[in-house]
Protein backbone atom coordinates (compact mmCIF):
# COMPACT_ATOMS: atom_id res chain seq x y z
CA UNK A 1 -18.06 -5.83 33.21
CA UNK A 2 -16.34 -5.02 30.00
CA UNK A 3 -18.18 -4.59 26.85
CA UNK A 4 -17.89 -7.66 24.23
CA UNK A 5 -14.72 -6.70 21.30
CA UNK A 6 -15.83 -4.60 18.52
CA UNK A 7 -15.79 -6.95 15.38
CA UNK A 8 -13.19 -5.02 13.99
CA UNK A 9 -10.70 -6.80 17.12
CA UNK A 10 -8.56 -8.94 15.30
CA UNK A 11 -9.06 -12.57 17.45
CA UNK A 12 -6.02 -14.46 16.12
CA UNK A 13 -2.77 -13.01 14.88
CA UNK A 14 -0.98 -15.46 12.96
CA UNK A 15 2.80 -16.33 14.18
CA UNK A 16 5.72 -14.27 12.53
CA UNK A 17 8.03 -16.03 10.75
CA UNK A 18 11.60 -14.42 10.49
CA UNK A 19 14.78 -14.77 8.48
CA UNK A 20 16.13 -18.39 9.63
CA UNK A 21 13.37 -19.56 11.23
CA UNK A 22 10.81 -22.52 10.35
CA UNK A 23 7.45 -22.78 11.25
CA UNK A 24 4.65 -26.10 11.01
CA UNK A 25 1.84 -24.75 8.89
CA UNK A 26 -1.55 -26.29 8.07
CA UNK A 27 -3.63 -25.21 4.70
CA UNK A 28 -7.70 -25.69 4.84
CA UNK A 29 -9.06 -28.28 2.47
CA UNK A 30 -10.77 -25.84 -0.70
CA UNK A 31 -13.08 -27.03 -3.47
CA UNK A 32 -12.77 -26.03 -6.82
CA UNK A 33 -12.87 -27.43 -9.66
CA UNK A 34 -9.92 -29.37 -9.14
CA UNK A 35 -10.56 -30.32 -5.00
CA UNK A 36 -7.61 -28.65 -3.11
CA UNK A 37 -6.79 -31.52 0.24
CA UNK A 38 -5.62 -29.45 3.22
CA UNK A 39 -2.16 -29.60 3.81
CA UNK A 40 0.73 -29.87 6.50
CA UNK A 41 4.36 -28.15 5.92
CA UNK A 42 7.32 -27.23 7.83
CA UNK A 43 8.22 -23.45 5.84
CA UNK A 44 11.49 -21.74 6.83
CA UNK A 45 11.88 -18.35 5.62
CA UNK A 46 15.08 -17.99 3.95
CA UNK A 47 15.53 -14.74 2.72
CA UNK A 48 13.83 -11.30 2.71
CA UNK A 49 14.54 -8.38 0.62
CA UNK A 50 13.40 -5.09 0.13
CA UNK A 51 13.75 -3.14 -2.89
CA UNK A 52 12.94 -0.40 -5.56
CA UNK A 53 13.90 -2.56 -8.50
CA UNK A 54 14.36 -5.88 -9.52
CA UNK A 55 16.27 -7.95 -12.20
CA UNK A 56 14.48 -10.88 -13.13
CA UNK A 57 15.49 -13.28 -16.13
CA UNK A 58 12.19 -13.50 -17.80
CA UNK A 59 10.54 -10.31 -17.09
CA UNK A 60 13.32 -7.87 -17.26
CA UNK A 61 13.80 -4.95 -14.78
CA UNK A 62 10.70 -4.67 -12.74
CA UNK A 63 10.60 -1.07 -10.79
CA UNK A 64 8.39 -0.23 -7.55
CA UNK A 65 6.05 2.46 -8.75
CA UNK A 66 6.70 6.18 -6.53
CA UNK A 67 5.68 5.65 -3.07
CA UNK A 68 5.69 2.01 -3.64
CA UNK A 69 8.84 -0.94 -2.78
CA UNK A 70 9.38 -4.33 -3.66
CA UNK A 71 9.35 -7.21 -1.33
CA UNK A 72 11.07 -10.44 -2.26
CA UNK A 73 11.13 -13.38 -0.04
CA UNK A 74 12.28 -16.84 -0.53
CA UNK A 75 10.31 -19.74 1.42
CA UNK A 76 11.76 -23.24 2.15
CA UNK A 77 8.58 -25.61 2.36
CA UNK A 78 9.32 -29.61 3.78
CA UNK A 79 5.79 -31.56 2.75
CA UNK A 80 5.09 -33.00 6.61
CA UNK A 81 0.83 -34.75 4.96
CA UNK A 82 -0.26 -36.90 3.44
CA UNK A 83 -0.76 -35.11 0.32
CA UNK A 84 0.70 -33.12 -2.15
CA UNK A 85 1.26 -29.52 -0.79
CA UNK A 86 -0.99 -26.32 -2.49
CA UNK A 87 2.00 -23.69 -2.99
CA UNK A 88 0.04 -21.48 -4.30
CA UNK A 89 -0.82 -19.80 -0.64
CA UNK A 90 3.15 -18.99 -0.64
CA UNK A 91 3.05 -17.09 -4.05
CA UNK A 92 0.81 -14.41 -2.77
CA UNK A 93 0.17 -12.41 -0.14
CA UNK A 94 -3.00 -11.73 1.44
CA UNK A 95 -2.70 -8.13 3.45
CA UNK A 96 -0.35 -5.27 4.04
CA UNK A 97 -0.46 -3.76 7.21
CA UNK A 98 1.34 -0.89 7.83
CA UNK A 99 0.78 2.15 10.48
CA UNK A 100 -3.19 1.00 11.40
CA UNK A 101 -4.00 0.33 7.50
CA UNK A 102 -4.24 -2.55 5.33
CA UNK A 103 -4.23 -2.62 1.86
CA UNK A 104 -3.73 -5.91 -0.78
CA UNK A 105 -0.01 -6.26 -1.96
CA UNK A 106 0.35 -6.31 -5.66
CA UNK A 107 1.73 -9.32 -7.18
CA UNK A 108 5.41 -9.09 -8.59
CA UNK A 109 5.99 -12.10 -11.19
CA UNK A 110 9.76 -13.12 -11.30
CA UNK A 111 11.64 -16.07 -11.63
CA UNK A 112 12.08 -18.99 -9.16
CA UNK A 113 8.40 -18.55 -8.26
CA UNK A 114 6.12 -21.45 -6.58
CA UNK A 115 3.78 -20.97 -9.03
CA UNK A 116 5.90 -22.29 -11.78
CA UNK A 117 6.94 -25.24 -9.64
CA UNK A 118 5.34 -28.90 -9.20
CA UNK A 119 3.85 -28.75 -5.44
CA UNK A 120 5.49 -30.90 -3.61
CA UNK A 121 4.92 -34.68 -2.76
CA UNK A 122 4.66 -35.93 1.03
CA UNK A 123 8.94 -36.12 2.59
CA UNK A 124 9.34 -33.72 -0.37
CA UNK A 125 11.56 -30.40 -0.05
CA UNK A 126 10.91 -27.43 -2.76
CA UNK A 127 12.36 -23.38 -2.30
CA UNK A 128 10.46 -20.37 -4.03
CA UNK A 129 11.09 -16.84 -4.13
CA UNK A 130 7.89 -14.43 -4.81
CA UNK A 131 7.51 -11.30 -4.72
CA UNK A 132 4.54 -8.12 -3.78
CA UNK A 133 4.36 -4.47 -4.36
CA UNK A 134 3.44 -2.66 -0.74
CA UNK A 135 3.54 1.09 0.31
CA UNK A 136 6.91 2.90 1.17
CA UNK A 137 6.90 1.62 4.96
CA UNK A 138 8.16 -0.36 7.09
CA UNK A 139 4.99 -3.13 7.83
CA UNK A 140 3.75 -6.49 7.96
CA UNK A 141 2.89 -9.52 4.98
CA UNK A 142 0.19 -11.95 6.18
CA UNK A 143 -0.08 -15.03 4.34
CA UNK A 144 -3.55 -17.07 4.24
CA UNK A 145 -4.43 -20.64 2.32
CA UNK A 146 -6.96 -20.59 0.04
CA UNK A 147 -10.15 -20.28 2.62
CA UNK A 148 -8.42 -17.16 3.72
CA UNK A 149 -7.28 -18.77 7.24
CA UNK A 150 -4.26 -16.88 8.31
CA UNK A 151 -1.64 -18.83 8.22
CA UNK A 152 1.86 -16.64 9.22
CA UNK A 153 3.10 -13.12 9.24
CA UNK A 154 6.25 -11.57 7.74
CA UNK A 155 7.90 -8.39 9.56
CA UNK A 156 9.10 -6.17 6.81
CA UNK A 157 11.86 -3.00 7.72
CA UNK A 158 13.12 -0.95 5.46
């Protein structure tokens, strides 16, 4: 008999969602101040990009500190509920994994993001491009709704 998993196993890994392709999502319900509903959403990823520096509009030239890069991706998101979709899970995400460690990306503000956009309404179509600051590597973005459920992964190669 095999001993039971440490509880450092990881039980679910969340799909990967590459370049092209379009995944069905789910977001838990949160309360807050302002009650969050749960949502449903197809999200394609569009683009990825990987960088030491960015031109943005607004913000100017934003530069990946040494030892540091830039990842930019833009997400498609097609409202599939009832309800108004939470973006905000798409603006930022949740771990870095890279060679056995995880760390928290650093948010990037630029332009185009979801969090300057109305979420969007049920049959309603909206595209955002965000951003994080991750170690010099080649690793993996894991995105997670508000409860911290994973929700998809993002393959990232320099």
């Amino acid at each position: 008999m095999s001993p039971p998993p440490s509880p450092q196993t990881p039980t679910y890994t969340p799909p990967r969602l590459a370049v092209g392709q379009t995944l069905h999502i789910s977001t838990s319900p949160a309360e807050m101040a302002n009650p969050v509903p749960g949502g449903i959403a197809d999200v394609t990823l569009v683009d990825l990009d990987v960088t030491k520096s960015l031109h943005t509009e607004f913000y100017g030239v934003i530069k990946a500190d040494p030892g540091e890069q830039i990842v930019v991706w833009t997400i498609k998101v097609k409202n599939t509920g009832p309800d108004q979709f939470d973006l905000y899970p798409l603006t930022d995400a949740k771990r870095w994994t890279s060679s056995g460690q995880v760390t928290q990306p650093q948010d990037v503000s630029i332009d185009d993001s979801f969090i300057d956009q109305p979420e969007p309404r049920p049959g309603e179509t909206v595209t955002g491009r965000d951003a994080a600051s991750v170690p010099d590597q080649d690793g993996t973005l894991e995105f997670a709704d508000r409860q911290g459920v994973p929700m998809f992964e993002i393959a990232v190669t320099r």
